[in-house]
N, C-alpha and C. Protein backbone atom coordinates (compact mmCIF):
# COMPACT_ATOMS: atom_id res chain seq x y z
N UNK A 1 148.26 -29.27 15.96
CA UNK A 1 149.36 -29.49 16.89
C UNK A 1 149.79 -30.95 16.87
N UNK A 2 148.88 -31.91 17.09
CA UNK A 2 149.44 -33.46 16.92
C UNK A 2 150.15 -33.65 15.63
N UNK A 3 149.83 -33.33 14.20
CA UNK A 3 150.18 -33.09 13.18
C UNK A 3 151.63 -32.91 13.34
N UNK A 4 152.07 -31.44 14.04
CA UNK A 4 153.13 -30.95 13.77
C UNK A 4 154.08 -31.85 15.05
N UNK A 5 153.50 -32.59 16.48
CA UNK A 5 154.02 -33.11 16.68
C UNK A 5 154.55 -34.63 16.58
N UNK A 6 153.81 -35.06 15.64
CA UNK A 6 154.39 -36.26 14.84
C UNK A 6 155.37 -35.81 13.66
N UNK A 7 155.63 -34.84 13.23
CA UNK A 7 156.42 -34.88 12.06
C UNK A 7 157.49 -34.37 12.52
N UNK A 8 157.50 -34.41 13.87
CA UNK A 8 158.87 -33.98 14.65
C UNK A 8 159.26 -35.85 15.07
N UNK A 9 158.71 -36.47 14.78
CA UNK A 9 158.69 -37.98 15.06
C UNK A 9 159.80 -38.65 13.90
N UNK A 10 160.86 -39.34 14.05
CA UNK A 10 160.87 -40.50 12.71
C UNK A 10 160.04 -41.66 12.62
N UNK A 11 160.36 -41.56 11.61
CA UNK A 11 159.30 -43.08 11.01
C UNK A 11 159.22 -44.23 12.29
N UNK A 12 160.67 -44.40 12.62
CA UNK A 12 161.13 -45.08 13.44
C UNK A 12 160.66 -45.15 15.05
N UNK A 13 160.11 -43.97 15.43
CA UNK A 13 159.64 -43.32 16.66
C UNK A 13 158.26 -43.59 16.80
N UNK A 14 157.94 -43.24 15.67
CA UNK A 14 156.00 -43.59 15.48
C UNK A 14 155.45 -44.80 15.16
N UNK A 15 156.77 -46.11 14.98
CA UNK A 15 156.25 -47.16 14.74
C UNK A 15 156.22 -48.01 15.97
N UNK A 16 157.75 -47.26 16.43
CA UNK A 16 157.86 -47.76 18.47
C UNK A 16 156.05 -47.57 18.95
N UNK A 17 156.06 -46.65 19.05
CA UNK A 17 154.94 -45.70 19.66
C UNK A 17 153.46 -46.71 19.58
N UNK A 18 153.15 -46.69 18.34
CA UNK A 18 152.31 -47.60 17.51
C UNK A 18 152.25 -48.92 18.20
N UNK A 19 153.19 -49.77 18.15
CA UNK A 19 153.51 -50.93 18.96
C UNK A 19 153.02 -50.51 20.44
N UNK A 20 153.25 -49.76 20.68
CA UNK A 20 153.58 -49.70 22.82
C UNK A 20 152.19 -49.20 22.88
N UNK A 21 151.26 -48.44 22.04
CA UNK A 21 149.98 -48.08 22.45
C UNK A 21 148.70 -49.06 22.11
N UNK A 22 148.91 -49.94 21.19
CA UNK A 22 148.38 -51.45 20.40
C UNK A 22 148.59 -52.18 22.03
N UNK A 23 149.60 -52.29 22.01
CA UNK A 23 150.12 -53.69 23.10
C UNK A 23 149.65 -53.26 24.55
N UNK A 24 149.44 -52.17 24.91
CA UNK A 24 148.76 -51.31 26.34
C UNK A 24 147.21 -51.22 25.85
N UNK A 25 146.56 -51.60 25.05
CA UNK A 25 144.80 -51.54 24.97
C UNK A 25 144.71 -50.57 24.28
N UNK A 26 145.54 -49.20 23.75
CA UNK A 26 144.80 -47.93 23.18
C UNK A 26 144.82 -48.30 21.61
N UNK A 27 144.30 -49.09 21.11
CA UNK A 27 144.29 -49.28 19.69
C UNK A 27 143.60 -48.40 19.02
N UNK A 28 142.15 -47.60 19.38
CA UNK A 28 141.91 -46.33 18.57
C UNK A 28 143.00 -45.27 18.47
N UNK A 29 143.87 -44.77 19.72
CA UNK A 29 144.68 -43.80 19.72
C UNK A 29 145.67 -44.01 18.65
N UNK A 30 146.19 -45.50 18.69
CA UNK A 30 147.40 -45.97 17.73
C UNK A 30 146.94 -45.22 16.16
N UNK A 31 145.27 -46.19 15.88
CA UNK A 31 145.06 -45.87 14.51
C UNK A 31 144.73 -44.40 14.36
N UNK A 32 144.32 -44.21 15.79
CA UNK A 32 143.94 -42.11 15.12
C UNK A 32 145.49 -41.26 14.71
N UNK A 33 146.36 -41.84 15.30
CA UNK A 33 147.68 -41.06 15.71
C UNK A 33 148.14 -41.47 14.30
N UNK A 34 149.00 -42.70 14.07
CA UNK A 34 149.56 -43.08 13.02
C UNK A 34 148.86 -43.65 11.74
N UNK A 35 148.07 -44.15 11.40
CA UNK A 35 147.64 -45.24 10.40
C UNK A 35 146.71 -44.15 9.28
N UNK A 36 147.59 -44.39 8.14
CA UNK A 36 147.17 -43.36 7.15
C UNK A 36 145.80 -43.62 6.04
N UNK A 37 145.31 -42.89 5.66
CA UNK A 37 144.49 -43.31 4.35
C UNK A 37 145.14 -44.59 3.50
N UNK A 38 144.27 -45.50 3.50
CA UNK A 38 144.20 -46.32 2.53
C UNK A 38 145.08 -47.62 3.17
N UNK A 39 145.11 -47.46 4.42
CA UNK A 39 146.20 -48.80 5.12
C UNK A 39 145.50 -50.39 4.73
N UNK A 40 146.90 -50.73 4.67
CA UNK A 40 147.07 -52.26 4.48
C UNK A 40 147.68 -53.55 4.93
N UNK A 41 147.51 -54.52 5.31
CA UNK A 41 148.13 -55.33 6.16
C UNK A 41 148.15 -56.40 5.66
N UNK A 42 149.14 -57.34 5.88
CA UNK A 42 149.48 -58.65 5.61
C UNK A 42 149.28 -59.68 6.21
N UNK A 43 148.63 -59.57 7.35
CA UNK A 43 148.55 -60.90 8.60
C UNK A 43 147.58 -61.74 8.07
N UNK A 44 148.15 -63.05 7.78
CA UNK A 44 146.86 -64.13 7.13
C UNK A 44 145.61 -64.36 7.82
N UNK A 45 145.69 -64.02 8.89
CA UNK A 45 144.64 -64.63 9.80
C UNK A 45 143.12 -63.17 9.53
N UNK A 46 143.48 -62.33 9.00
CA UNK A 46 142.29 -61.18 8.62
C UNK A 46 142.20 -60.72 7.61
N UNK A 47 141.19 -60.05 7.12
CA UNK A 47 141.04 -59.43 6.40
C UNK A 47 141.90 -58.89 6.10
N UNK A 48 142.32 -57.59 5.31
CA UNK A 48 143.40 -57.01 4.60
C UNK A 48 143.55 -55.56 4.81
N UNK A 49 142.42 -55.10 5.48
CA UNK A 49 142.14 -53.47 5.65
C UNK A 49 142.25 -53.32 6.83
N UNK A 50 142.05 -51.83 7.02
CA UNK A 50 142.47 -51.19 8.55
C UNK A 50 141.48 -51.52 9.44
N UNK A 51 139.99 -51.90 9.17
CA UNK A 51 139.35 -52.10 10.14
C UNK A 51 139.22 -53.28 10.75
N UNK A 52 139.25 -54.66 9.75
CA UNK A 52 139.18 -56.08 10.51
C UNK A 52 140.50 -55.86 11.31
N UNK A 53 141.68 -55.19 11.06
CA UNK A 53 142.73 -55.77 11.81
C UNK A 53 142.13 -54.87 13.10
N UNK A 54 142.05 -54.03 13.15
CA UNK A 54 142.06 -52.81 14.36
C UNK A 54 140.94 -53.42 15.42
N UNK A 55 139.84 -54.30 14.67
CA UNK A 55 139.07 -55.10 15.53
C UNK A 55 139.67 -56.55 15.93
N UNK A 56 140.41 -56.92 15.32
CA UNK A 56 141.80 -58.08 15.92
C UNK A 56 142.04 -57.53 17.22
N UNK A 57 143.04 -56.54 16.82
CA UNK A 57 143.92 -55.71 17.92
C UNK A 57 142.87 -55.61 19.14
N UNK A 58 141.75 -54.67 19.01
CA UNK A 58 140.89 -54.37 20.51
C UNK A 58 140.61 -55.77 20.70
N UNK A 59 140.19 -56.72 20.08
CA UNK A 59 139.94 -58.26 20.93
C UNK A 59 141.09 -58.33 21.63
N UNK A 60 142.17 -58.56 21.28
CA UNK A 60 143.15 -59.18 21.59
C UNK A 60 143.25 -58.03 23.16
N UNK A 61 143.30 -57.26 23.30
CA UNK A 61 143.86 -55.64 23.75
C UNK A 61 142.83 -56.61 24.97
N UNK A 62 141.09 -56.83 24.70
CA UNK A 62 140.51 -57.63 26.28
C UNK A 62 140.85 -58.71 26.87
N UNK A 63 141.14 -59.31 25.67
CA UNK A 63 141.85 -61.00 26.05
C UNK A 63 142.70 -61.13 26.85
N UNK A 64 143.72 -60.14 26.80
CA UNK A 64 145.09 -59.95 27.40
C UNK A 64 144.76 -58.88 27.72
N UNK A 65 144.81 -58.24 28.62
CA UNK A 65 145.11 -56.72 29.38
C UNK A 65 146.24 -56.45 30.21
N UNK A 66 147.17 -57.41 30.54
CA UNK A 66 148.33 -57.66 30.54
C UNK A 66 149.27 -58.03 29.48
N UNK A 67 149.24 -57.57 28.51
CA UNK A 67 149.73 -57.60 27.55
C UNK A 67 151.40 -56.64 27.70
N UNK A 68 152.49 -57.02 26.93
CA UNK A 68 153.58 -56.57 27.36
C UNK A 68 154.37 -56.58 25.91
N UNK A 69 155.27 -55.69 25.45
CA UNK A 69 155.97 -55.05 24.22
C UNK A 69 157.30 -54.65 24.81
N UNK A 70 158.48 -55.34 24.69
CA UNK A 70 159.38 -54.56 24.57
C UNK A 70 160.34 -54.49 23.49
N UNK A 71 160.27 -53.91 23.09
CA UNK A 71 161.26 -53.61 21.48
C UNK A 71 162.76 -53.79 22.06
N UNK A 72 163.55 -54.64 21.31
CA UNK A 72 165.26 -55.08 21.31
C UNK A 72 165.74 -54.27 19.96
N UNK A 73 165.20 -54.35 18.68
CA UNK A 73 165.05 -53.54 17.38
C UNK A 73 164.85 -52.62 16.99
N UNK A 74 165.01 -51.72 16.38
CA UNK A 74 164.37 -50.70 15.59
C UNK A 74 165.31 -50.50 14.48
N UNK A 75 164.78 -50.65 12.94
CA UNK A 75 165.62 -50.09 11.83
C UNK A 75 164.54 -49.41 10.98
N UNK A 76 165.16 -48.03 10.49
CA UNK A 76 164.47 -47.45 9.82
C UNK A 76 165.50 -46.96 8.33
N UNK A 77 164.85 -47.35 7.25
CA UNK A 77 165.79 -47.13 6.09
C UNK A 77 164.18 -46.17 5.39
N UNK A 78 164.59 -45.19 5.02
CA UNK A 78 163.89 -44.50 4.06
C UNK A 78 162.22 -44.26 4.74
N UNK A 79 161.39 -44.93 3.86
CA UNK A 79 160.42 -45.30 4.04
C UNK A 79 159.62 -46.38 5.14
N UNK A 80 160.73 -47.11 5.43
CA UNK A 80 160.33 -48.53 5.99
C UNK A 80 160.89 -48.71 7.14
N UNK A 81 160.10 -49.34 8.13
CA UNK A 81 161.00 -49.65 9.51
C UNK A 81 160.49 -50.94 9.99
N UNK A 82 161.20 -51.45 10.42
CA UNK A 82 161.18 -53.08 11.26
C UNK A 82 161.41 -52.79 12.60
N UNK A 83 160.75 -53.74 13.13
CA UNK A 83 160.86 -53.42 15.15
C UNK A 83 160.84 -54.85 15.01
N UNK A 84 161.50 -55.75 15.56
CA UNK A 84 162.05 -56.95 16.48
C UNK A 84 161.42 -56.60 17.66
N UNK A 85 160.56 -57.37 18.25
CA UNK A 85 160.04 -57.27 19.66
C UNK A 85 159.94 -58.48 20.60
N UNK A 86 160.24 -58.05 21.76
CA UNK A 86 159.48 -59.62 22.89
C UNK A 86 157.99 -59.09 22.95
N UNK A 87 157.17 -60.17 22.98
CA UNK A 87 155.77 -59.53 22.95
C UNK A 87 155.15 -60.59 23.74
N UNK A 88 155.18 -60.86 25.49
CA UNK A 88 153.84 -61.10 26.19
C UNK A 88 152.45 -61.06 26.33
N UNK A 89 151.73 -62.07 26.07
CA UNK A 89 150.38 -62.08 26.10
C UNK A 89 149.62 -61.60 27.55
N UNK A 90 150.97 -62.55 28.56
CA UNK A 90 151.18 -62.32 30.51
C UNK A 90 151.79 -62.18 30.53
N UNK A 91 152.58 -61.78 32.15
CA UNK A 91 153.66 -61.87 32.46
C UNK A 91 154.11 -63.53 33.26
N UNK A 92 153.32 -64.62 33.48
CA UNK A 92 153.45 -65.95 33.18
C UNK A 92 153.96 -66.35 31.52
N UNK A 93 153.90 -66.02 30.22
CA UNK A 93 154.00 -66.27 29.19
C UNK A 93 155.44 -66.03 28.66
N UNK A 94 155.82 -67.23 28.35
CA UNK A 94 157.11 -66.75 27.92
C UNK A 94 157.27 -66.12 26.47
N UNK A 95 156.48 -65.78 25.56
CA UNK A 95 155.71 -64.85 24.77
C UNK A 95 156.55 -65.54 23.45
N UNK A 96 156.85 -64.41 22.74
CA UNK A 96 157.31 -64.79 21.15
C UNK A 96 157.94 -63.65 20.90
N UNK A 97 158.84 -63.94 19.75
CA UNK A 97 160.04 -63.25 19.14
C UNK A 97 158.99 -62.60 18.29
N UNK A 98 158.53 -60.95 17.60
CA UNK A 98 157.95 -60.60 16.65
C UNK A 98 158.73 -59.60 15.59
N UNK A 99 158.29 -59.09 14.44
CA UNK A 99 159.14 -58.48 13.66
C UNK A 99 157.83 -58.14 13.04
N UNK A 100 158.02 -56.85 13.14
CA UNK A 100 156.46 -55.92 12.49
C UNK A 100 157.63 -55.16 10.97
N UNK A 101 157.11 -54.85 10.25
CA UNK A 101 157.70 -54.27 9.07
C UNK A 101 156.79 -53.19 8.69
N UNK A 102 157.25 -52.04 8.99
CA UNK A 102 156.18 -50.93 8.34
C UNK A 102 156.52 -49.98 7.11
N UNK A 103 155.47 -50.15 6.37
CA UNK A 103 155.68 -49.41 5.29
C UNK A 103 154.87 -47.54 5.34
N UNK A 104 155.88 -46.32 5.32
CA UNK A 104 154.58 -45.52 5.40
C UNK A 104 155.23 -44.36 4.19
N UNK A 105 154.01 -43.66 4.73
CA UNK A 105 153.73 -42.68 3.36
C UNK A 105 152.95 -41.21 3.66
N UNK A 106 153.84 -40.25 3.18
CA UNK A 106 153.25 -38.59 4.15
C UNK A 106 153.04 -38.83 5.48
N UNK A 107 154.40 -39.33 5.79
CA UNK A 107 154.26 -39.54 7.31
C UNK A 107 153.48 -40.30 8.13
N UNK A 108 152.50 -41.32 7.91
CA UNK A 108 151.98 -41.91 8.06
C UNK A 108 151.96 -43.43 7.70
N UNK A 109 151.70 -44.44 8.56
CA UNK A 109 151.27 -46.01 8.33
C UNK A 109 150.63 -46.95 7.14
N UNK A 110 151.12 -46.61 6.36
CA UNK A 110 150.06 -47.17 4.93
C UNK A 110 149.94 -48.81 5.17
N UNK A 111 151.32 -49.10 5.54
CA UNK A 111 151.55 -51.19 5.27
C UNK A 111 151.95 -51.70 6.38
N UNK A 112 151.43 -52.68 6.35
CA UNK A 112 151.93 -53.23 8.05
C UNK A 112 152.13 -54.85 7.52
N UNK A 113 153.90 -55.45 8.03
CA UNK A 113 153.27 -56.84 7.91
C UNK A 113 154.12 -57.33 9.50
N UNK A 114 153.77 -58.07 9.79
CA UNK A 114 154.04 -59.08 11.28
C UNK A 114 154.36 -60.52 10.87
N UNK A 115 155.49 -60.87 11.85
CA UNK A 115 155.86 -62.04 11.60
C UNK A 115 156.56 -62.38 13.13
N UNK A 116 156.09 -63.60 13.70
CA UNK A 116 155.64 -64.42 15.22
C UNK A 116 156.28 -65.78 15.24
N UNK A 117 157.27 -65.79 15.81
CA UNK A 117 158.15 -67.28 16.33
C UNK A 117 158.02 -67.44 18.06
N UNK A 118 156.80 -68.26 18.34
CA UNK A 118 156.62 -67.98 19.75
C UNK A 118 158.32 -68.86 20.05
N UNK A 119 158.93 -68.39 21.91
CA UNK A 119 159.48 -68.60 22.22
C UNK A 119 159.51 -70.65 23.04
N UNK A 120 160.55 -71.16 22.35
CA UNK A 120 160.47 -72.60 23.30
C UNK A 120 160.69 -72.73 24.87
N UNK A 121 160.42 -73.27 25.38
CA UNK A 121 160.18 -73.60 26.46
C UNK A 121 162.13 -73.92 26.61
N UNK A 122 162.54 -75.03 25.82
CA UNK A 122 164.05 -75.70 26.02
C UNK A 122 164.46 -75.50 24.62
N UNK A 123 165.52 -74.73 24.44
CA UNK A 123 166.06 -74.41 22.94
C UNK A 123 167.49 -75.38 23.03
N UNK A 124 167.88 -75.39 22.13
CA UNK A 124 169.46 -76.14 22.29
C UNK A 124 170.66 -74.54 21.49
N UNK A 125 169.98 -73.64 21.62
CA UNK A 125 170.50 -72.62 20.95
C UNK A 125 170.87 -71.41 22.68
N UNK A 126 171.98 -71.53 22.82
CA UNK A 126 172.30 -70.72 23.51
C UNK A 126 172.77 -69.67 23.77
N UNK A 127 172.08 -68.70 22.59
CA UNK A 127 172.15 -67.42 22.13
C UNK A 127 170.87 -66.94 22.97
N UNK A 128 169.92 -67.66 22.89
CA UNK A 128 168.19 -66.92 23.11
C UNK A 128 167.70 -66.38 21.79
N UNK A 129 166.87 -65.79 22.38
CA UNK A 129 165.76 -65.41 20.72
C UNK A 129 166.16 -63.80 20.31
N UNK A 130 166.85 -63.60 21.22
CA UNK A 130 167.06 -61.77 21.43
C UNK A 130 168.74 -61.78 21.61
């Protein structure tokens, strides 16, 4: 049944999803739900496989338990989807601009890369980050 109700999902839906259950503490659910055989990640700061990152994520998930995700983005072309996010550590934190890029495969999470421009305090850009 989960099976058949993710493939009622787009790529695009399950990467939202992915994000909002990571950023709320459920990081086993994220990787049981989405993250396929043989996943891979790009974030310099870990290892390269599904498990150093997924043990990133639950640190991070105690560190912050106020942790906060709201997606402004979503593009999904084919295979691949990008989410643009505000991403709070608090709700004191004026957090950072993020851009996750997912690569997947049989419906599932194979590649993950992330990319983090925390937000300035005084910009001279009066657009904002969003």
């Amino acid at each position: 049944m989960e099976q058949r109700m993710k493939a009622n999902l787009s790529h695009k839906d399950q990467a939202v999803s992915f994000l909002q259950l990571v950023a709320s503490g459920k990081v086993e659910e994220a990787y049981q739900k989405y993250i396929g055989p043989g996943f891979c990640h790009h974030n310099p700061y870990f290892r390269g496989d599904a498990d150093s990152l997924m043990l990133a994520m639950k640190e991070s998930a105690v560190q912050n338990p106020n942790k906060t995700l709201e997606v402004k983005h979503a593009i999904e072309e084919g295979e691949m989807v990008t989410v643009h996010s505000h991403v709070r550590q608090n709700p004191e934190d004026l957090g950072g601009a993020v851009v996750h890029i997912f690569r997947f495969q049989d419906n599932q999470i194979v590649e993950l890369w992330d990319i983090g421009q925390p937000i300035p305090e005084n910009s001279p850009n009066e657009n904002g980050m969003f």
